[in-house]
C-alpha atoms as a PDB file:
ATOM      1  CA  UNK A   1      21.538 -16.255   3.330  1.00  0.00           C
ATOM      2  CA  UNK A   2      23.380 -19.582   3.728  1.00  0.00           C
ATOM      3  CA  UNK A   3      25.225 -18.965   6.114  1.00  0.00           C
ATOM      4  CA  UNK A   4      24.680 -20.530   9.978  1.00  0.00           C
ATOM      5  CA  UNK A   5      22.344 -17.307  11.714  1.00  0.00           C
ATOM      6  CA  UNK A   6      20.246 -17.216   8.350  1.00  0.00           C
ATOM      7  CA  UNK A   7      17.287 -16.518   9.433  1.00  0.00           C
ATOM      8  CA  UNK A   8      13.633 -17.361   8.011  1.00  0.00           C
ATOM      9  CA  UNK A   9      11.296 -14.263   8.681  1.00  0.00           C
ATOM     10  CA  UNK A  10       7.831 -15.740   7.082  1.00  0.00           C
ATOM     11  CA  UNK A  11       6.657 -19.591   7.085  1.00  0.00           C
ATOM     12  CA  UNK A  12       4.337 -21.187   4.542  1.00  0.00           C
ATOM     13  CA  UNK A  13       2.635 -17.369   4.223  1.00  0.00           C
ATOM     14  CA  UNK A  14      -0.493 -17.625   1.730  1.00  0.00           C
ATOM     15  CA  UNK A  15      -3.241 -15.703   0.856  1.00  0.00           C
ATOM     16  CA  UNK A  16      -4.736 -13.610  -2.091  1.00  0.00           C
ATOM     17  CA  UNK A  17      -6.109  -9.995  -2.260  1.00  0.00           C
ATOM     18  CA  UNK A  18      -8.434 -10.019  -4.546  1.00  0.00           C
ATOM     19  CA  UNK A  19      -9.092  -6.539  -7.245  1.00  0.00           C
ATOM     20  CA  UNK A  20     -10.931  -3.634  -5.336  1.00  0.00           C
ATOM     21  CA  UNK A  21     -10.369  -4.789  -2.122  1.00  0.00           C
ATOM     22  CA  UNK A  22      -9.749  -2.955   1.256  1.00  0.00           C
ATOM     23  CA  UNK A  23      -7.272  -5.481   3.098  1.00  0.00           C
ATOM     24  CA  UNK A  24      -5.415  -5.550   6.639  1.00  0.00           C
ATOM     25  CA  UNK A  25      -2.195  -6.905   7.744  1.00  0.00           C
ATOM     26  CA  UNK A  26      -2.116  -6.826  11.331  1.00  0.00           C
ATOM     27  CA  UNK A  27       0.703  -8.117  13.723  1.00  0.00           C
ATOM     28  CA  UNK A  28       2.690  -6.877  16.661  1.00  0.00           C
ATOM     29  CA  UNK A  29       6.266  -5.691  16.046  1.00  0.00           C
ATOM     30  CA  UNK A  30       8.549  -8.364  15.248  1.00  0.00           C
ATOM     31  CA  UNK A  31       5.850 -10.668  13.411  1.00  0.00           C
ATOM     32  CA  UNK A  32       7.029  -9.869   9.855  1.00  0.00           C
ATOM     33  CA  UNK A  33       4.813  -7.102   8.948  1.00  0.00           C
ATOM     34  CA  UNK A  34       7.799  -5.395   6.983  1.00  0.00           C
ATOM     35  CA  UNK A  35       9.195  -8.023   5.250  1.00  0.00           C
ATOM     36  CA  UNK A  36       5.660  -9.177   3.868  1.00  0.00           C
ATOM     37  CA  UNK A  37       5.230  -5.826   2.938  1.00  0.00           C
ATOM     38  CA  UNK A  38       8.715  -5.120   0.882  1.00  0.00           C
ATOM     39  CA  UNK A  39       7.558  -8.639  -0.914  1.00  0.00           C
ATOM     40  CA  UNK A  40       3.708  -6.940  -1.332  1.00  0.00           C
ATOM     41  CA  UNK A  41       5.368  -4.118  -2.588  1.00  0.00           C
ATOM     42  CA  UNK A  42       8.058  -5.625  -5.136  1.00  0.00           C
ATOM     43  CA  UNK A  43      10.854  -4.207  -3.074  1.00  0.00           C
ATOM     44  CA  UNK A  44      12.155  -7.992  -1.844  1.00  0.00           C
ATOM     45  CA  UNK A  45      11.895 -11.050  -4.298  1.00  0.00           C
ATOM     46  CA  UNK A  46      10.805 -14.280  -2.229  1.00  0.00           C
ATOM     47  CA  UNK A  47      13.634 -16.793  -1.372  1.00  0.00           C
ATOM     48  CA  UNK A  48      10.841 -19.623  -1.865  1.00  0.00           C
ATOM     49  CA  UNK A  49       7.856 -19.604  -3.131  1.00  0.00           C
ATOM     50  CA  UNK A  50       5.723 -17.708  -5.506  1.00  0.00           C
ATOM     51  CA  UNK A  51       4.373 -14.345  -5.679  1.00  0.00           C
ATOM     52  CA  UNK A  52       2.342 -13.214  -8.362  1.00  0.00           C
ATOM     53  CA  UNK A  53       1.035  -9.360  -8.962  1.00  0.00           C
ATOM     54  CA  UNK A  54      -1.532  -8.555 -11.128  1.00  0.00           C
ATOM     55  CA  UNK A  55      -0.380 -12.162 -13.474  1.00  0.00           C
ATOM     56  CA  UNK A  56       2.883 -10.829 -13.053  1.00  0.00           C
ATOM     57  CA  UNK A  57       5.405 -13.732 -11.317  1.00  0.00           C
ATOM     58  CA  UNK A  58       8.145 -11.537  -8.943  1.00  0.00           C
ATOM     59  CA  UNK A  59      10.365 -13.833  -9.034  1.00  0.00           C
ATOM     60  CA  UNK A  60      11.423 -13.956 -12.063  1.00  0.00           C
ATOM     61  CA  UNK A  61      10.829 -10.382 -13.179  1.00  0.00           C
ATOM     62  CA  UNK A  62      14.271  -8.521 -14.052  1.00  0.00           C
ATOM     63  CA  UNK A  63      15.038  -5.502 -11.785  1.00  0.00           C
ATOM     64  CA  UNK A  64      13.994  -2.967 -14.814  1.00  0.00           C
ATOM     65  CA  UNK A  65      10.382  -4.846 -14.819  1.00  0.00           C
ATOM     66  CA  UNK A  66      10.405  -4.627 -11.115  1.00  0.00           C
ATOM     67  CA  UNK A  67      11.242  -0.906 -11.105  1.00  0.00           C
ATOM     68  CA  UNK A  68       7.637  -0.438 -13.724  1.00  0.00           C
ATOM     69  CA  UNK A  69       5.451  -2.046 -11.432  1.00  0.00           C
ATOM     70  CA  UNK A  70       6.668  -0.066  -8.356  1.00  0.00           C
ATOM     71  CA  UNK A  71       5.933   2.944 -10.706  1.00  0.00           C
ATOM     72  CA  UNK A  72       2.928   2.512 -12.047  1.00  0.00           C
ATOM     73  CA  UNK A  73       0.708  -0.108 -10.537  1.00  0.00           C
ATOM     74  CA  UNK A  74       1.726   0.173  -7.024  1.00  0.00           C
ATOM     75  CA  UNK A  75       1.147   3.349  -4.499  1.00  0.00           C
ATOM     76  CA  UNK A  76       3.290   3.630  -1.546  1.00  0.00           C
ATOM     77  CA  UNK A  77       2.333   5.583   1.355  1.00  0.00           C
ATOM     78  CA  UNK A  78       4.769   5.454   4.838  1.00  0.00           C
ATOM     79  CA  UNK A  79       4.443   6.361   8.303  1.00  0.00           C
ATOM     80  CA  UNK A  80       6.906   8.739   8.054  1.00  0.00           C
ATOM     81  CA  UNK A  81       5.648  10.018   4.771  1.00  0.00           C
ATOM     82  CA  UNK A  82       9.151  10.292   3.269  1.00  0.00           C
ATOM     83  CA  UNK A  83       8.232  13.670   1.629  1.00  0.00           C
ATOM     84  CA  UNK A  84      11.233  15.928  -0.110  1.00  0.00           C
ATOM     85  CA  UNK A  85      12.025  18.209   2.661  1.00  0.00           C
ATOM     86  CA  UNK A  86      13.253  20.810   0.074  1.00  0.00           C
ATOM     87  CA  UNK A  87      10.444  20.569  -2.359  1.00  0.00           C
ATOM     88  CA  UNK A  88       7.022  21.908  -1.864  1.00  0.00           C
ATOM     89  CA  UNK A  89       3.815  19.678  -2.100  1.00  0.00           C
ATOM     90  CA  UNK A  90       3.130  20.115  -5.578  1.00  0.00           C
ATOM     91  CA  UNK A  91       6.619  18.535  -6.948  1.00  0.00           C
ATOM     92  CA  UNK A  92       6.489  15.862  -4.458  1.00  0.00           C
ATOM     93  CA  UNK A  93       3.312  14.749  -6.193  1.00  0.00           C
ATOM     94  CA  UNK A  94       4.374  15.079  -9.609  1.00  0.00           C
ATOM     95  CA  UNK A  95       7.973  12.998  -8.724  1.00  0.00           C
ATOM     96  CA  UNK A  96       6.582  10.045  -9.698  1.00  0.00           C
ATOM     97  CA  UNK A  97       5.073  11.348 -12.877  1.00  0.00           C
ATOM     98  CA  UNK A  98       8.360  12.526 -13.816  1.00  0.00           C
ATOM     99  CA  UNK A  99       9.880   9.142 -13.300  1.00  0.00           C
ATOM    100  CA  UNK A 100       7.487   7.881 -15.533  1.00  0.00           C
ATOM    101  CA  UNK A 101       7.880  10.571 -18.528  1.00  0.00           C
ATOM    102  CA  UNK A 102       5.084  12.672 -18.154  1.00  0.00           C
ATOM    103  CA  UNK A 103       5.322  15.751 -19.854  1.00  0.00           C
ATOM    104  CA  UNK A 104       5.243  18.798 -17.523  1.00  0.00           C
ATOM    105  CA  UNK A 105       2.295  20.449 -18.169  1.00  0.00           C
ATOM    106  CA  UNK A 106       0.073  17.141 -17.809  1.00  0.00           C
ATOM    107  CA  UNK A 107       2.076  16.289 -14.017  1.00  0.00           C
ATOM    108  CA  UNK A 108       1.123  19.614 -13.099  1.00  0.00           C
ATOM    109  CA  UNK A 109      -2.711  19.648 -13.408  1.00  0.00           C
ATOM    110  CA  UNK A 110      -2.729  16.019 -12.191  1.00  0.00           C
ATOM    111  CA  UNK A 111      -0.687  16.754  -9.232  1.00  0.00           C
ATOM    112  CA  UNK A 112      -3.190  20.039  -8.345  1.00  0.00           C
ATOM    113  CA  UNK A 113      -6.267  17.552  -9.151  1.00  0.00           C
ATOM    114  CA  UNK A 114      -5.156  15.039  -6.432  1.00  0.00           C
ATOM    115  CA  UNK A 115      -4.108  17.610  -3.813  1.00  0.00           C
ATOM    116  CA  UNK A 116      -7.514  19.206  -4.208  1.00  0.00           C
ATOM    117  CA  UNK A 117      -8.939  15.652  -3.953  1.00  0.00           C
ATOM    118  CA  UNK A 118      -7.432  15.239  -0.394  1.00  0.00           C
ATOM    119  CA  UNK A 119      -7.907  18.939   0.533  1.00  0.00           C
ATOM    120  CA  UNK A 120      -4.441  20.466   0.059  1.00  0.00           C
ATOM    121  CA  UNK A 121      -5.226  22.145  -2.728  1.00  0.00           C
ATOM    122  CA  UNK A 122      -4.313  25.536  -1.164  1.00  0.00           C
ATOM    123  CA  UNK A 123      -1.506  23.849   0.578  1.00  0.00           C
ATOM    124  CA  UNK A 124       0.333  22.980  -2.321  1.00  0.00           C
ATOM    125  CA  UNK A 125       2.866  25.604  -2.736  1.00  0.00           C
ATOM    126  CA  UNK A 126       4.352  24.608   0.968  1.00  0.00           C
ATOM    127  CA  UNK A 127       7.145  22.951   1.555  1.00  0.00           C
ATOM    128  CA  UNK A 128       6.471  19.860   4.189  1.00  0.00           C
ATOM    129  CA  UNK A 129       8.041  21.774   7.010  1.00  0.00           C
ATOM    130  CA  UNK A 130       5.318  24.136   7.177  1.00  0.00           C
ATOM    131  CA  UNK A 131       2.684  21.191   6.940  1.00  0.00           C
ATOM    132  CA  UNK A 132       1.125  19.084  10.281  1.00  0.00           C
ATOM    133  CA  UNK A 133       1.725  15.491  10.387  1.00  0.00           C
ATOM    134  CA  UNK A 134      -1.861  14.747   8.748  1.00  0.00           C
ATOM    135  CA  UNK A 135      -1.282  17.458   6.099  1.00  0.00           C
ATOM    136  CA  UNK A 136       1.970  15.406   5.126  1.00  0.00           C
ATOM    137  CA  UNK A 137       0.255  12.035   5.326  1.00  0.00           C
ATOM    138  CA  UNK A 138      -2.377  13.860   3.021  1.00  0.00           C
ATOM    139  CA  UNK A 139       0.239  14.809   0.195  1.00  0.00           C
ATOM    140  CA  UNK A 140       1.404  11.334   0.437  1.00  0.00           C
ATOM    141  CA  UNK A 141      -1.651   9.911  -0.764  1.00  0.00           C
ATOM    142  CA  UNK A 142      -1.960  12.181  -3.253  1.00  0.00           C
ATOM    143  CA  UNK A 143       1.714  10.942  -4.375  1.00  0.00           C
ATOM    144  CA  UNK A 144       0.840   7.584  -4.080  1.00  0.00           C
ATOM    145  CA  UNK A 145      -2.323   8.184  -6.600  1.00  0.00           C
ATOM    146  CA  UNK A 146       0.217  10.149  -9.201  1.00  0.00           C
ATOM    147  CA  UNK A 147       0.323   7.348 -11.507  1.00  0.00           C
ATOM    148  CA  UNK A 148      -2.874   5.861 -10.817  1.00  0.00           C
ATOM    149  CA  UNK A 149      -1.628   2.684  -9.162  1.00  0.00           C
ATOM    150  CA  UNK A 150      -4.341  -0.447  -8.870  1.00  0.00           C
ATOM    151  CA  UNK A 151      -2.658  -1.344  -5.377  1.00  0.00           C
ATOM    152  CA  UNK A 152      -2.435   1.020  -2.926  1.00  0.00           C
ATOM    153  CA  UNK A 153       0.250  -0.077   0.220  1.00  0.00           C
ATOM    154  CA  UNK A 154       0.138   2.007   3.138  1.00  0.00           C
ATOM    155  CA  UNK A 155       2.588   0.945   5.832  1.00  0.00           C
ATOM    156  CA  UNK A 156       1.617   2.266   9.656  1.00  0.00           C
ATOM    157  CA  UNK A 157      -0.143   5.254   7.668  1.00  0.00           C
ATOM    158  CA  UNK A 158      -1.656   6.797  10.947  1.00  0.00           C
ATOM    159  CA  UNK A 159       1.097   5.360  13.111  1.00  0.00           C
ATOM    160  CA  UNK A 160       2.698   9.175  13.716  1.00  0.00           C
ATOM    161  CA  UNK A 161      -0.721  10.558  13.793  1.00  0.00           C
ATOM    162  CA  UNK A 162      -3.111  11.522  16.991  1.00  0.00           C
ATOM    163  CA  UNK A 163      -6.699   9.740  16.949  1.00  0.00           C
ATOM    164  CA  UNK A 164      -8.350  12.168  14.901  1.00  0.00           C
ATOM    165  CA  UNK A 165      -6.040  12.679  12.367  1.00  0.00           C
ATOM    166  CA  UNK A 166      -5.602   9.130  11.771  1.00  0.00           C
ATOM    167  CA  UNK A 167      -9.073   8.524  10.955  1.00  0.00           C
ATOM    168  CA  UNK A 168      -9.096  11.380   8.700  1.00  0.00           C
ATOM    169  CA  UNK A 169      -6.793   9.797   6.924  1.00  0.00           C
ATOM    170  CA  UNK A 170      -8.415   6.253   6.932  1.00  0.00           C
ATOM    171  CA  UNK A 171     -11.497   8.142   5.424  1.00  0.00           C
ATOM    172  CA  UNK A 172      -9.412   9.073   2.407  1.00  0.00           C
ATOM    173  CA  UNK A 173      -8.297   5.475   1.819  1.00  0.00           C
ATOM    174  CA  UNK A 174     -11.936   4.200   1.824  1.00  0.00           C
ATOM    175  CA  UNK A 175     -13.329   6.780  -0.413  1.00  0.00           C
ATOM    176  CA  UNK A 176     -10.466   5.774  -2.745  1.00  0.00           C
ATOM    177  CA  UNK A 177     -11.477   2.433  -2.139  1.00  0.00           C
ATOM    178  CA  UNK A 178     -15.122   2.628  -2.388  1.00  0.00           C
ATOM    179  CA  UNK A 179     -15.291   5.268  -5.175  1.00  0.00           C
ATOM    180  CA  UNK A 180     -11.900   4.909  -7.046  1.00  0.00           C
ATOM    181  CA  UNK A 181     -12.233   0.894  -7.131  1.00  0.00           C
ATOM    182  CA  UNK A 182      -8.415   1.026  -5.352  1.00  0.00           C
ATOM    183  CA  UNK A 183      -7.125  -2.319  -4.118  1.00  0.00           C
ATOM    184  CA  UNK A 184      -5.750  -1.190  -0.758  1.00  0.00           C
ATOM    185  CA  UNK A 185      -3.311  -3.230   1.723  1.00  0.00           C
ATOM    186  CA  UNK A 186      -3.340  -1.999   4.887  1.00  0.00           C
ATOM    187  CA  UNK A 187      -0.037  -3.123   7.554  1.00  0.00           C
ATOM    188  CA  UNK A 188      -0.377  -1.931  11.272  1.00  0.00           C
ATOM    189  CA  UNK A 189      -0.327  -3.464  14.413  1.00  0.00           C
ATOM    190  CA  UNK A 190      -3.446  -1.673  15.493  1.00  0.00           C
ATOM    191  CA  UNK A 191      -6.404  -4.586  15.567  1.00  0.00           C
ATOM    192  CA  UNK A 192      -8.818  -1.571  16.192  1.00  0.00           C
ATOM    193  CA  UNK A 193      -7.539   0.334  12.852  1.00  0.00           C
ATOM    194  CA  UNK A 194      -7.238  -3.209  11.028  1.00  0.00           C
ATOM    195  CA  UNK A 195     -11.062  -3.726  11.745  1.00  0.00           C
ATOM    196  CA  UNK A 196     -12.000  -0.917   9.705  1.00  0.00           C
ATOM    197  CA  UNK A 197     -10.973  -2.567   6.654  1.00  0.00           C
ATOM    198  CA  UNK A 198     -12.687  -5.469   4.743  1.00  0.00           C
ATOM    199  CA  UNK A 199     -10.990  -8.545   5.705  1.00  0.00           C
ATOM    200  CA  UNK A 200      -8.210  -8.763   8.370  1.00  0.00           C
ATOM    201  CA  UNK A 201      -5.004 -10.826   8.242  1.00  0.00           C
ATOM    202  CA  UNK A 202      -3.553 -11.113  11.755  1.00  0.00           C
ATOM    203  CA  UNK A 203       0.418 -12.390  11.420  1.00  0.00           C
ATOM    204  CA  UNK A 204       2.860 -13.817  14.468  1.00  0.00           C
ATOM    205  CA  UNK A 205       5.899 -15.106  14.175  1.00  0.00           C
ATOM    206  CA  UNK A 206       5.871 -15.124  10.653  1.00  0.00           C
ATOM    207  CA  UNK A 207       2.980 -17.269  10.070  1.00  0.00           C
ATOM    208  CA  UNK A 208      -0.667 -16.482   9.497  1.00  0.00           C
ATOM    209  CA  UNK A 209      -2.718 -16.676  12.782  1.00  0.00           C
ATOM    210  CA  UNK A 210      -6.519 -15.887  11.743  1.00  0.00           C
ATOM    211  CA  UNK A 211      -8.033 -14.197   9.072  1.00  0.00           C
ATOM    212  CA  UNK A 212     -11.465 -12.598   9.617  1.00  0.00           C
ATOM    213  CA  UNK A 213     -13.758 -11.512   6.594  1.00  0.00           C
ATOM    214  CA  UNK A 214     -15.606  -8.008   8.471  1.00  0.00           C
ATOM    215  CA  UNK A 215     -17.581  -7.231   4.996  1.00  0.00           C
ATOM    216  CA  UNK A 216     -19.548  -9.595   3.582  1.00  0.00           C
ATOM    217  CA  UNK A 217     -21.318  -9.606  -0.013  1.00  0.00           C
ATOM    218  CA  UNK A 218     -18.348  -7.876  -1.806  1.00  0.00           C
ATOM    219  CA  UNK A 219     -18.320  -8.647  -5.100  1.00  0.00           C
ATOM    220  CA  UNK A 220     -14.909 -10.078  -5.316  1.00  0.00           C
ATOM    221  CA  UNK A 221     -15.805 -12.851  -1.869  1.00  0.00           C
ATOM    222  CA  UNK A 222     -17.174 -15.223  -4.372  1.00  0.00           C
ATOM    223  CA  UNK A 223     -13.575 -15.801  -6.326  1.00  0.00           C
ATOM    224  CA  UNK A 224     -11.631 -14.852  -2.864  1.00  0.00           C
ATOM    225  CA  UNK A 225     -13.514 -17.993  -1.577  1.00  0.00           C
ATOM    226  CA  UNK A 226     -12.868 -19.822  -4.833  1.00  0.00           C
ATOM    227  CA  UNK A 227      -9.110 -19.207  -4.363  1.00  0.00           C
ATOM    228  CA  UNK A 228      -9.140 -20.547  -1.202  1.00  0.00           C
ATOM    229  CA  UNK A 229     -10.493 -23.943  -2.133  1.00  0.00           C
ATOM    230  CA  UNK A 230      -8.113 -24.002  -4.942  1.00  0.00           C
ATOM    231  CA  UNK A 231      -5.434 -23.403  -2.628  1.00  0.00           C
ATOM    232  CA  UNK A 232      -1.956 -22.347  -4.797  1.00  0.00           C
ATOM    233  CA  UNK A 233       0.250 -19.241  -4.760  1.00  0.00           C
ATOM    234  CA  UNK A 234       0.115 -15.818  -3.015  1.00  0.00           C
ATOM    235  CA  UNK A 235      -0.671 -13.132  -5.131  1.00  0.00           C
ATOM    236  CA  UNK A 236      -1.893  -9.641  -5.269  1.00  0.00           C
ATOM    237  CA  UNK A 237      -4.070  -8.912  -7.885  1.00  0.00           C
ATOM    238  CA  UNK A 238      -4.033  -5.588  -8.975  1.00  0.00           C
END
C-alpha cells in the first residue's frame, strides 16, 4: 500500500446477503474470489469503503472485536479443511468452543451432536489421517457449526473432492440452510456448483459481472430487492 506496484484487487464491489440466505461467489482464478472472501470473513479490513456484518461496521472494529465475530457469528469451512493433524475429530470440533470458554463437559456433547448431525458420529475418535477427503470436509462443517455461527463461509468446499462427494457435501450445507435458517456464502469457480445455490454472484477482474437470482419467492427477496433500490454499503447480514 502506497507504494508504486500497489495494487487494487476489487473495484466499486457491492452487494448484500440478506439473513437465511444460500449465496454464490463465482469467478475464475485470479478474479478476487479470496480477497472478497478474507473481507466476508473479517480476516482483511477494506482499504475503502464500507463493510457492515450483522450492524457491525469492519472497519472500525478493534482487532479484539474482530477476533469475537470470527468466533462466534462466522463458520469457516476450507478446501483443504485445515483439520489438526494430531487431534482426532472430536477435539477439532470442540477447538472453537474452547476458544470461546465453554466448559468441557458442554463442548463435548455439542461436538458429538454435530458429528452425528453430518454422520461421523462413529468417526469421531479418528484422527484426520485415517479419514477420506469427504469425511474431513464433513468434520469441518461440524467445526464450523461449534459455536453456532449465523454466516456460514465455505471457500472451494468440494474443490479437493470427486463428483459425488462434493455433492454430498453441498447437501449438508442446504439442509443447514433450509432447516437450520444458516446464512451461507458460497466462493468457487464452478458456475455448475454456484447454480445450486439461491442467487449467484459471478466476479472478474475484481468487479461484479452478473448476478442471477435462481430461487425466487424467498422470504428475504422482498428487502434484498429493497436494498438494491436503496443502493448504499456492502454488508453481510448475519
Amino acid at each position: 500500500m502506497g507504494q508504486p506496484n500497489e495494487l487494487e484487487i476489487l473495484h466499486h464491489v457491492s452487494f448484500d446477503v440478506m439473513p437465511g440466505e444460500f449465496v454464490s461467489i463465482v469467478g475464475p482464478s485470479g478474479s478476487g474470489k479470496s480477497t472478497l472472501m478474507n473481507l466476508i470473513g473479517a480476516l482483511d479490513r477494506p482499504t475503502e469503503g464500507s463493510y457492515f456484518l450483522d450492524g457491525i461496521d469492519v472497519e472500525r472494529a478493534s482487532d479484539t472485536d474482530l477476533s469475537m465475530i470470527r468466533n462466534q457469528k462466522i463458520g469457516f469451512v476450507f478446501q483443504t479443511y485445515n483439520l489438526i493433524s494430531k487431534t482426532n475429530a472430536l477435539r477439532n470440533v470442540e477447538l472453537p468452543m474452547l476458544y470461546a470458554g465453554l466448559p468441557k463437559g458442554e463442548r463435548r456433547q455439542r461436538a458429538e451432536e454435530l458429528l452425528k448431525l453430518v454422520e461421523m458420529g462413529e468417526r469421531m475418535k479418528h484422527l484426520p489421517e485415517e479419514l477420506s477427503g469427504g469425511q474431513k470436509q464433513r468434520v469441518a462443517i461440524a467445526r464450523a457449526m461449534a459455536n453456532d455461527p449465523a454466516i456460514i463461509l465455505a471457500d472451494e468446499p468440494t474443490g479437493a473432492l470427486d463428483t459425488k462427494t462434493g455433492h454430498l457435501v453441498m447437501n449438508l450445507f442446504h439442509q443447514l440452510n433450509e432447516e437450520q435458517g444458516k446464512t451461507i456464502v458460497l466462493i468457487t469457480h464452478s458456475p455448475e456448483l454456484a447454480r445450486e445455490t439461491d442467487r449467484m454472484i459471478s466476479i472478474r477482474d475484481g468487479n461484479i459481472e452478473s448476478e442471477e437470482i435462481l430461487k425466487a419467492d424467498r422470504p428475504y427477496e422482498k428487502e434484498l430487492l429493497r436494498l438494491r433500490a436503496e443502493g448504499g454499503a456492502s454488508h453481510v447480514a448475519g
